[in-house]
PDB file of N, CA and C in Angstrom:
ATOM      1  N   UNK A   1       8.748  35.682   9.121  1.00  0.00           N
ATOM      2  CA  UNK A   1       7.902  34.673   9.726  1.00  0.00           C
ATOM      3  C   UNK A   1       8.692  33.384   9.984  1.00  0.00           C
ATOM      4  N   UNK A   2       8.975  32.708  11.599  1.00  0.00           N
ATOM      5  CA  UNK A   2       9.501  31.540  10.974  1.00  0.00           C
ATOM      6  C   UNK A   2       8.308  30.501  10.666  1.00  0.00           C
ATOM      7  N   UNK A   3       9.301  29.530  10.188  1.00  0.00           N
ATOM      8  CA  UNK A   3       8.640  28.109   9.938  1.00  0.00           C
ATOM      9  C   UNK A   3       8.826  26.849  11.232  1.00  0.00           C
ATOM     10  N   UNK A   4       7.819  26.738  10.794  1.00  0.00           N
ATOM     11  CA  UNK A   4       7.077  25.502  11.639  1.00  0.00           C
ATOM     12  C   UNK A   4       7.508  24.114  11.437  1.00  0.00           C
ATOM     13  N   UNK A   5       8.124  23.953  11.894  1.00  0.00           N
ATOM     14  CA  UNK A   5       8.117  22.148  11.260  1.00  0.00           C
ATOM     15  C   UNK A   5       7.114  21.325  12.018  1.00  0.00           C
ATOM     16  N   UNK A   6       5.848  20.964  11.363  1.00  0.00           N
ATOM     17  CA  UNK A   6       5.196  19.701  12.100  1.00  0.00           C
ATOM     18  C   UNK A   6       6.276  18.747  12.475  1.00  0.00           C
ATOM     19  N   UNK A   7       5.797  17.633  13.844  1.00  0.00           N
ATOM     20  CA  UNK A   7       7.147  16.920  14.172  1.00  0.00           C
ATOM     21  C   UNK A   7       6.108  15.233  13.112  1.00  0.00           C
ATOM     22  N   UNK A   8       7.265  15.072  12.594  1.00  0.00           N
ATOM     23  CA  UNK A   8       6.757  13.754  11.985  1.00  0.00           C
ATOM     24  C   UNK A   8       5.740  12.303  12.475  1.00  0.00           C
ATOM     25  N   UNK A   9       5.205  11.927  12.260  1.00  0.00           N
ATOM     26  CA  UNK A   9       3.756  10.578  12.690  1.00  0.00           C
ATOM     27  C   UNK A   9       4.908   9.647  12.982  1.00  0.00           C
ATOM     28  N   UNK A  10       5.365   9.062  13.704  1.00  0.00           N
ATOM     29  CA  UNK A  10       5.878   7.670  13.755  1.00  0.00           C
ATOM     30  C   UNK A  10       4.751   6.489  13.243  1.00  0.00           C
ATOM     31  N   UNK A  11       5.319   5.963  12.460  1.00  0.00           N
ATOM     32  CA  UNK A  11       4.474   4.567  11.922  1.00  0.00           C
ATOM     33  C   UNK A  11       3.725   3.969  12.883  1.00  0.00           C
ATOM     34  N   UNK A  12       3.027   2.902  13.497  1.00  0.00           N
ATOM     35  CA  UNK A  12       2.659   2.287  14.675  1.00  0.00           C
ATOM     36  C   UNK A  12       3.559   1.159  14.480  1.00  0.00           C
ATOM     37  N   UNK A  13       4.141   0.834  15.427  1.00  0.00           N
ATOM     38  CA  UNK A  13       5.102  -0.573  15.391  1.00  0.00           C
ATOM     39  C   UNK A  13       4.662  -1.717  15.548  1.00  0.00           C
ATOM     40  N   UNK A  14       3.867  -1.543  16.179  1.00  0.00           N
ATOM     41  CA  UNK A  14       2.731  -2.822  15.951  1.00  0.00           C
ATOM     42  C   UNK A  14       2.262  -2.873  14.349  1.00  0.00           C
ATOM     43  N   UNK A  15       2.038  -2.644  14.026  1.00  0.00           N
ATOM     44  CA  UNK A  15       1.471  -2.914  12.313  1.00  0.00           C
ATOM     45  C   UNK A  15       2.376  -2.998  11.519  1.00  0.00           C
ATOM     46  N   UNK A  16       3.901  -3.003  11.893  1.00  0.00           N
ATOM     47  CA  UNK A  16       4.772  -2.989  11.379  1.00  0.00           C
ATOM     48  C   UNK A  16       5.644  -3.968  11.345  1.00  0.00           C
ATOM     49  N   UNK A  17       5.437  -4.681  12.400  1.00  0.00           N
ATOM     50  CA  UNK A  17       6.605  -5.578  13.007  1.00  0.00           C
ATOM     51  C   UNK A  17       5.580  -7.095  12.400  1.00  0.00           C
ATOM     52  N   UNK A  18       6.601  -8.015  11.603  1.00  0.00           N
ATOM     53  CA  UNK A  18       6.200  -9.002  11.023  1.00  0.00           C
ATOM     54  C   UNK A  18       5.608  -9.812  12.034  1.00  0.00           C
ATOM     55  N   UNK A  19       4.860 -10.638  11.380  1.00  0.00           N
ATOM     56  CA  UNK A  19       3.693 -11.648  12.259  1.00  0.00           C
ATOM     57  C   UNK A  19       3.361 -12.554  11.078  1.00  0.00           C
ATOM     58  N   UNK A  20       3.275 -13.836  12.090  1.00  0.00           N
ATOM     59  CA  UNK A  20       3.531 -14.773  11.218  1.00  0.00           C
ATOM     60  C   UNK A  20       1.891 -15.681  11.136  1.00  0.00           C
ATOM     61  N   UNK A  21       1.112 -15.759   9.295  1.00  0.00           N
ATOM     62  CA  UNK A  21       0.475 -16.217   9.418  1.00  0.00           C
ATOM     63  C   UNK A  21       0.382 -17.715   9.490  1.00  0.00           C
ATOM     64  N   UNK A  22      -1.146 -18.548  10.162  1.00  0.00           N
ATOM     65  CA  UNK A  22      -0.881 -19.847  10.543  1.00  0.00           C
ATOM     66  C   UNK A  22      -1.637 -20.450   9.411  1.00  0.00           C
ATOM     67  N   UNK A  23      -1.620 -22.025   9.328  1.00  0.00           N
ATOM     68  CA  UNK A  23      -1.094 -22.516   8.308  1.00  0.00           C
ATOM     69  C   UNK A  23      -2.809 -22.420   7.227  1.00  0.00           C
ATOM     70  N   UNK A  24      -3.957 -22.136   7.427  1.00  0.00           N
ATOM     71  CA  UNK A  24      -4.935 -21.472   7.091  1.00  0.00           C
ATOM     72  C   UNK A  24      -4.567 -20.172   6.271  1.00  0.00           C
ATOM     73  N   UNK A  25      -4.383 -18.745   6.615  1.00  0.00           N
ATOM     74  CA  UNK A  25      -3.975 -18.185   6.036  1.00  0.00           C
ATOM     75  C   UNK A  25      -2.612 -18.205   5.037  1.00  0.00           C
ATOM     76  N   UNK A  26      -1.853 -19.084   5.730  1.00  0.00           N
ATOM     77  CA  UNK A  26      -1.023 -18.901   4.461  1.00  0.00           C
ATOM     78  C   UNK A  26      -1.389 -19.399   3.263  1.00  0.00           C
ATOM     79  N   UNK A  27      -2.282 -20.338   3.100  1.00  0.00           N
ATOM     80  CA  UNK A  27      -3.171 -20.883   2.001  1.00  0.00           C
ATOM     81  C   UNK A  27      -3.166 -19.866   1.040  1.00  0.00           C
ATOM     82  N   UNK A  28      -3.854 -18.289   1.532  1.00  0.00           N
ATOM     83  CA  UNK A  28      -4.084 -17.225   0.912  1.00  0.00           C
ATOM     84  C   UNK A  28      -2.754 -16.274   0.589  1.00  0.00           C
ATOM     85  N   UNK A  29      -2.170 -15.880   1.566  1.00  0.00           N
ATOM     86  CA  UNK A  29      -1.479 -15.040   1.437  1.00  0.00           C
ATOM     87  C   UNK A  29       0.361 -15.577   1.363  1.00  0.00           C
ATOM     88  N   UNK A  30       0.432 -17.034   1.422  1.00  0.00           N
ATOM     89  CA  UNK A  30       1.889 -17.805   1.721  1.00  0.00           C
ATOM     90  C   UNK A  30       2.302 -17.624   3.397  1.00  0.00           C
ATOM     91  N   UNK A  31       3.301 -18.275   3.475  1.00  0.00           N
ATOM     92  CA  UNK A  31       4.023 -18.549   4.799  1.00  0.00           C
ATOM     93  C   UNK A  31       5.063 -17.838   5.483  1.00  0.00           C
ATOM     94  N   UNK A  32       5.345 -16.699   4.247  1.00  0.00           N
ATOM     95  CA  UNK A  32       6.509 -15.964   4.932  1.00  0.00           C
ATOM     96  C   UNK A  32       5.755 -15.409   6.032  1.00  0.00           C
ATOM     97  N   UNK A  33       6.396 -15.131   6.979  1.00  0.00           N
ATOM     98  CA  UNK A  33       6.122 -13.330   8.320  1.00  0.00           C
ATOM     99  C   UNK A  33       6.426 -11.862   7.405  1.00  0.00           C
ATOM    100  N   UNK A  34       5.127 -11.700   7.672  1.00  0.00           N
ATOM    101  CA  UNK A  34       5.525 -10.023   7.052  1.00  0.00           C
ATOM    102  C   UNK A  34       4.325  -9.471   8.054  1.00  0.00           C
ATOM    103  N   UNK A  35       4.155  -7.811   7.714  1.00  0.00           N
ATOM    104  CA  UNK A  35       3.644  -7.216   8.636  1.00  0.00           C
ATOM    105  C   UNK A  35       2.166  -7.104   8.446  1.00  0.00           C
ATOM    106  N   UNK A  36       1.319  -6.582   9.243  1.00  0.00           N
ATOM    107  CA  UNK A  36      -0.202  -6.279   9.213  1.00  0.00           C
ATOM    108  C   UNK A  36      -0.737  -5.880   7.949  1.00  0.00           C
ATOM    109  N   UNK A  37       0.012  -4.741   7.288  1.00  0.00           N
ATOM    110  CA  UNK A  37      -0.336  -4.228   6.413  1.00  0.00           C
ATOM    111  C   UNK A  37       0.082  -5.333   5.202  1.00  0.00           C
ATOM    112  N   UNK A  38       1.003  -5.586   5.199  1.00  0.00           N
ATOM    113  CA  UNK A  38       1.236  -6.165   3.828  1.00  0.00           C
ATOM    114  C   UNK A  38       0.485  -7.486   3.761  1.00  0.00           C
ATOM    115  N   UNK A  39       0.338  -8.260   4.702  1.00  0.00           N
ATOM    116  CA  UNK A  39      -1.053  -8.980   4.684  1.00  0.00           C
ATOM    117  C   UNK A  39      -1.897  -8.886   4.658  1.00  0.00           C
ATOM    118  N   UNK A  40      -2.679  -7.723   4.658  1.00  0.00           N
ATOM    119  CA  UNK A  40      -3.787  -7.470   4.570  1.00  0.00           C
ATOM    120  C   UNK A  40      -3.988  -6.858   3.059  1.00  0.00           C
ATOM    121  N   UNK A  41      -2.666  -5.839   2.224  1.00  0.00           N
ATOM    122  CA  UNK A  41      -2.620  -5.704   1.119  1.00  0.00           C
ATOM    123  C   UNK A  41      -2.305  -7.217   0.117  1.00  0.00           C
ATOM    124  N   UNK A  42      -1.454  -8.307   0.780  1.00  0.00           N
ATOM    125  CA  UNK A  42      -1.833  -9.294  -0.190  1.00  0.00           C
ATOM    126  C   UNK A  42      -3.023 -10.211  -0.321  1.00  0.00           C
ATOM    127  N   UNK A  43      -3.767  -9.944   0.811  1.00  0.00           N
ATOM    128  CA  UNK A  43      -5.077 -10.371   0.510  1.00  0.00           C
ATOM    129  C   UNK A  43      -6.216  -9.563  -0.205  1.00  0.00           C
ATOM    130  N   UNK A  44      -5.975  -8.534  -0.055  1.00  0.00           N
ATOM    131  CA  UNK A  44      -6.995  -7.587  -1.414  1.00  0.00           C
ATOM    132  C   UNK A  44      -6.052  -7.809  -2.313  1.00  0.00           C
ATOM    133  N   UNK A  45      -5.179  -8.103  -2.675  1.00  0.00           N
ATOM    134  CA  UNK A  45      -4.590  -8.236  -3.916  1.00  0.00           C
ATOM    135  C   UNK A  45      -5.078 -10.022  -4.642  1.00  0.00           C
ATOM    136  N   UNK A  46      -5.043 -10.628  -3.699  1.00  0.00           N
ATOM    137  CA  UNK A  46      -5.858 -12.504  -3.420  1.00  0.00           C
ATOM    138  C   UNK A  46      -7.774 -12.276  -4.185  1.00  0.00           C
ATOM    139  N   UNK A  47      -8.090 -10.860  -3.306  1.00  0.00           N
ATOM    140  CA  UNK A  47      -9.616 -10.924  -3.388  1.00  0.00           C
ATOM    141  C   UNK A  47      -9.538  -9.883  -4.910  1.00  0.00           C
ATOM    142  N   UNK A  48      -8.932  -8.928  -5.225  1.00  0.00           N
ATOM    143  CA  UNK A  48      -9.255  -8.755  -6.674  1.00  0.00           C
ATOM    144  C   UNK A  48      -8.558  -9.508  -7.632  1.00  0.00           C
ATOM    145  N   UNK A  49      -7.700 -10.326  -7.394  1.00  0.00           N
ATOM    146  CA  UNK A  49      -7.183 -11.407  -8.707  1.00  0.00           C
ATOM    147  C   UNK A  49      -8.328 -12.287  -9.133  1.00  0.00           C
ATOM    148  N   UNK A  50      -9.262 -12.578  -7.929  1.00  0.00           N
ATOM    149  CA  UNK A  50     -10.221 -13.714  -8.129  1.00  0.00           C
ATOM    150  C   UNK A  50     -11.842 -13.310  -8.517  1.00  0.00           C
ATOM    151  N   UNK A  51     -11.652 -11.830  -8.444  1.00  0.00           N
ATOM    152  CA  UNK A  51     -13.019 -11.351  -8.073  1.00  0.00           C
ATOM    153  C   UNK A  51     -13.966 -11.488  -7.239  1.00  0.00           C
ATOM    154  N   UNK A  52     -13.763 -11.186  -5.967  1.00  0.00           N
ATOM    155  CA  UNK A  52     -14.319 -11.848  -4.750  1.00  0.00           C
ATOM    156  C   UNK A  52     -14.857 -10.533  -4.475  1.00  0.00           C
ATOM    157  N   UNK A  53     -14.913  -8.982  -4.702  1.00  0.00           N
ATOM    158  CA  UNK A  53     -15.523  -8.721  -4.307  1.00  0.00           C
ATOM    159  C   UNK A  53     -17.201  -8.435  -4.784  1.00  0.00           C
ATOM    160  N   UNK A  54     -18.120  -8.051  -3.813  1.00  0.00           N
ATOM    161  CA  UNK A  54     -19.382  -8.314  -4.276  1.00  0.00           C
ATOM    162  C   UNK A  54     -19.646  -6.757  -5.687  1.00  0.00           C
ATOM    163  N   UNK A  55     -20.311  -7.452  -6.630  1.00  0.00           N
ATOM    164  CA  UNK A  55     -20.487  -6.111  -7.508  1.00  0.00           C
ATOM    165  C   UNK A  55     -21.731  -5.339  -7.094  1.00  0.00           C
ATOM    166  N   UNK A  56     -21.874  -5.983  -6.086  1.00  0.00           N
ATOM    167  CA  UNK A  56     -23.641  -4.427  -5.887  1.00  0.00           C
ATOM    168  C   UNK A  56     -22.991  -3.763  -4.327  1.00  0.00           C
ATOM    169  N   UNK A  57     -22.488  -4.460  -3.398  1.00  0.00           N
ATOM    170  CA  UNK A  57     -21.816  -3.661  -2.467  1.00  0.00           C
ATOM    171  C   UNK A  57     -20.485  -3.930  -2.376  1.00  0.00           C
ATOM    172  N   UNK A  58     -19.950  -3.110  -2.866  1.00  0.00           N
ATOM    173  CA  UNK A  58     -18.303  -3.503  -2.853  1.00  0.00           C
ATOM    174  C   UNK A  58     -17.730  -3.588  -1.769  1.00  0.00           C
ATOM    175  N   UNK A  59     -18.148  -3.184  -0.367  1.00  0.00           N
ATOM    176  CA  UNK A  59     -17.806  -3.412   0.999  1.00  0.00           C
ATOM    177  C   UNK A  59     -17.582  -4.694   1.619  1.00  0.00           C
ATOM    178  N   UNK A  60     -18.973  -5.675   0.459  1.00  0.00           N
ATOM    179  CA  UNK A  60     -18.396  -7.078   0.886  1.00  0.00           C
ATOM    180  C   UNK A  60     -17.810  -7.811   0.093  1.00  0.00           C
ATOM    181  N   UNK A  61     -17.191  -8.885   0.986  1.00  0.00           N
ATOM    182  CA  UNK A  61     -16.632 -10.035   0.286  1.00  0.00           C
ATOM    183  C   UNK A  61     -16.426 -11.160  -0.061  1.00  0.00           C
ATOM    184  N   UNK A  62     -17.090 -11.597  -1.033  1.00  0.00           N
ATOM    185  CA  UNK A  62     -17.397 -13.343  -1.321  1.00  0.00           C
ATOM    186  C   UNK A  62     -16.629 -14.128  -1.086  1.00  0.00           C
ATOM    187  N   UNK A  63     -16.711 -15.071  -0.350  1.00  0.00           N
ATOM    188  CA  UNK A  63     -15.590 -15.962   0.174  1.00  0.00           C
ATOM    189  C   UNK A  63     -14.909 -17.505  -0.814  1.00  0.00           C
ATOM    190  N   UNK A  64     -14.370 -17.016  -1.986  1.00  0.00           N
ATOM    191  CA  UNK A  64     -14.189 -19.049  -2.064  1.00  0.00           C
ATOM    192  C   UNK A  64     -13.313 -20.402  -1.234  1.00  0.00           C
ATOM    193  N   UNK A  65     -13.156 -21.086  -1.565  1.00  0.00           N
ATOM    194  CA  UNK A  65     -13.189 -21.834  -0.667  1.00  0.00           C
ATOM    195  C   UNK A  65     -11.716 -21.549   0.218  1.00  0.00           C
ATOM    196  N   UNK A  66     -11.120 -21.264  -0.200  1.00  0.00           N
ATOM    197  CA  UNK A  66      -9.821 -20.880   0.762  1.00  0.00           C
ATOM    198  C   UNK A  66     -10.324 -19.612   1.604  1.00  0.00           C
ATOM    199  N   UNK A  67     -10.791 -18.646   1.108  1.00  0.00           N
ATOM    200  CA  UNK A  67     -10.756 -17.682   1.946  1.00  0.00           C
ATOM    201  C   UNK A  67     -12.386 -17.914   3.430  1.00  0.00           C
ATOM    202  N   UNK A  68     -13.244 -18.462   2.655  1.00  0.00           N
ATOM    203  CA  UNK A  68     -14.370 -19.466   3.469  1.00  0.00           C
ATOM    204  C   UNK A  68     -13.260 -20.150   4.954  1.00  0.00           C
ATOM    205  N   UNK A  69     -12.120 -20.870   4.738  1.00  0.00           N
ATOM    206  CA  UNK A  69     -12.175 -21.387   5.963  1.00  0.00           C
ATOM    207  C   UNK A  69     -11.300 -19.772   6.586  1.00  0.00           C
ATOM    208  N   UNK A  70     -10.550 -19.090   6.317  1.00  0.00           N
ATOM    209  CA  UNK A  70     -10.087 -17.940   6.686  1.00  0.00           C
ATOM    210  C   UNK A  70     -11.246 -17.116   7.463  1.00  0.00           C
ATOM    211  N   UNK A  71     -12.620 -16.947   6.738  1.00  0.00           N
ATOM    212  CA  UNK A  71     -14.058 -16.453   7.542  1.00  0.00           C
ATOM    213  C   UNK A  71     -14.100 -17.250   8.280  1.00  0.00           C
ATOM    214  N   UNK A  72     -13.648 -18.155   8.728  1.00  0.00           N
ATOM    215  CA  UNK A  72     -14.681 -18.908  10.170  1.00  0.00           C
ATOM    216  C   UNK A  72     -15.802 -19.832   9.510  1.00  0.00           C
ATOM    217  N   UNK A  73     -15.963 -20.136   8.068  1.00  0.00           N
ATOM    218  CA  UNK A  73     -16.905 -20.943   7.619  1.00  0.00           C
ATOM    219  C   UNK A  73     -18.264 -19.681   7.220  1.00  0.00           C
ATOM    220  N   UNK A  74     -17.902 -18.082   6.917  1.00  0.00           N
ATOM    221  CA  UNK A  74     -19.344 -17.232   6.602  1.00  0.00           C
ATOM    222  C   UNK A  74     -18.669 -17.159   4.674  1.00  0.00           C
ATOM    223  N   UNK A  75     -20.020 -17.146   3.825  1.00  0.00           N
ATOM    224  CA  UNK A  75     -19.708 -17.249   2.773  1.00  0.00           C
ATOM    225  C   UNK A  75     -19.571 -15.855   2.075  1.00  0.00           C
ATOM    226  N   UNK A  76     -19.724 -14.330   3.070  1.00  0.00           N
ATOM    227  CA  UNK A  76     -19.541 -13.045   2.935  1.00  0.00           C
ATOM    228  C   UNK A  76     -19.447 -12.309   3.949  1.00  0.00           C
ATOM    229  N   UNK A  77     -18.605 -11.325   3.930  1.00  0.00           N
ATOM    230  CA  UNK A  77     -18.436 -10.457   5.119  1.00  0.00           C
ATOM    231  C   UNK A  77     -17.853  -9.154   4.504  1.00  0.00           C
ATOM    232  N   UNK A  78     -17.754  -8.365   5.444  1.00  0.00           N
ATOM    233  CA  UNK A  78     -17.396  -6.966   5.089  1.00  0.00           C
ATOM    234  C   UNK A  78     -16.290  -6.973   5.268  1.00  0.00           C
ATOM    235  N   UNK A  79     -15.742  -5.751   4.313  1.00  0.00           N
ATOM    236  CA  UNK A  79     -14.304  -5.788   4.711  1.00  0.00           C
ATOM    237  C   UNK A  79     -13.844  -5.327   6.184  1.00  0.00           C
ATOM    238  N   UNK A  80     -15.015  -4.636   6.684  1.00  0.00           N
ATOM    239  CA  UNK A  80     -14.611  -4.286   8.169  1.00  0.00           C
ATOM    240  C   UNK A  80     -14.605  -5.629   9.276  1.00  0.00           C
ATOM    241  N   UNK A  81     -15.297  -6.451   9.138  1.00  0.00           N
ATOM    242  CA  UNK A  81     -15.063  -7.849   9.468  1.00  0.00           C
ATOM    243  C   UNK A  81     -14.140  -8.601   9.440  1.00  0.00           C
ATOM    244  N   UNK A  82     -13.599  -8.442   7.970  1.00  0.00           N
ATOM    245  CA  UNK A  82     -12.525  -9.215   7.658  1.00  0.00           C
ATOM    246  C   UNK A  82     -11.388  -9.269   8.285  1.00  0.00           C
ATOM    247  N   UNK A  83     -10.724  -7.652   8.564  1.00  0.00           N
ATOM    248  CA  UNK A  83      -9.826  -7.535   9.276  1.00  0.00           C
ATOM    249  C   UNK A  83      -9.997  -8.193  10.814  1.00  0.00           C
ATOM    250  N   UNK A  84     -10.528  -7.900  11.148  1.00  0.00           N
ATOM    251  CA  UNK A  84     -11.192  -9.416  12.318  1.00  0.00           C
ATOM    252  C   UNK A  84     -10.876 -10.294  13.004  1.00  0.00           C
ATOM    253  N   UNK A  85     -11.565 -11.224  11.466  1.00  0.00           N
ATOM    254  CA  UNK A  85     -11.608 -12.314  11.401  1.00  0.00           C
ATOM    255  C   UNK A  85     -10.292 -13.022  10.673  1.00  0.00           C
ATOM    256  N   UNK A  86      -9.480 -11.982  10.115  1.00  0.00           N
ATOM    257  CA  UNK A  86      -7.938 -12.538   9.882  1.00  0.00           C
ATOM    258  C   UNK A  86      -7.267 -12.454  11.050  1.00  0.00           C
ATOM    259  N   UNK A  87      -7.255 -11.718  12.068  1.00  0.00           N
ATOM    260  CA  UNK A  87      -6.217 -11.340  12.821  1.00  0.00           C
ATOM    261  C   UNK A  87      -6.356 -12.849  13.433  1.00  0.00           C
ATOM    262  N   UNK A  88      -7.602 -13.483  14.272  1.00  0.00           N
ATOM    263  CA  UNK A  88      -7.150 -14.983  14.703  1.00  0.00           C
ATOM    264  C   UNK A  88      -6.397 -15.722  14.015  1.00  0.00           C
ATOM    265  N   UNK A  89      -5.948 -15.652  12.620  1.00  0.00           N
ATOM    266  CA  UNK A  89      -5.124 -16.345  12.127  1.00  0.00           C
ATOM    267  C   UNK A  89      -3.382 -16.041  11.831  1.00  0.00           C
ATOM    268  N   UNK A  90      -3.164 -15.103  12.815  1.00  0.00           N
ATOM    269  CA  UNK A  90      -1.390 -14.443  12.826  1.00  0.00           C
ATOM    270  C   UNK A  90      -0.975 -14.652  14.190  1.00  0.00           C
ATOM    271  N   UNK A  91      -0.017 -15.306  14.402  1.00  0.00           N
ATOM    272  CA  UNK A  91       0.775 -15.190  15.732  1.00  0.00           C
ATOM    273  C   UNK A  91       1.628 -14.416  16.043  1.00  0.00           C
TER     274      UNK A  91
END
């Protein structure tokens, strides 16, 4: 029988390629440029250090005051939101 090699996923390069947050988010996450993902993993890493997320729906997320101006001024949102409502803040 031969074998098959599936041909490998290329990463998306867009989610990859550093982007630099503005001076709002870096509040949360700092000032270096890094990529989509790792900003978005140091901000769940931001929202469980502080306990921000909600304990009856864990989907959302309580905003304190740094991450409040990061929402646009909403004091909860989903995490499907969130991603969002961060991206206006990366160039």
């Amino acid at each position: 029988m031969p074998t098959e090699t599936k041909p490998k996923r290329k990463p998306n390069s867009a989610l990859m390629k550093p982007v630099q947050p503005d001076a709002i988010l870096a509040a949360v996450v700092g000032s270096t440029p890094a990529s989509r993902g790792e900003l978005t993993k140091k901000l769940w890493d931001y929202i469980k250090k502080h306990n921000l997320q909600d304990e009856k729906n864990r989907r959302n997320i309580n905003a304190d005051a740094a991450l409040k101006a990061v929402f646009g001024g909403k004091a909860q949102v989903t995490m499907f939101e969130m991603t969002k409502l961060v991206s206006v803040h990366i160039k």
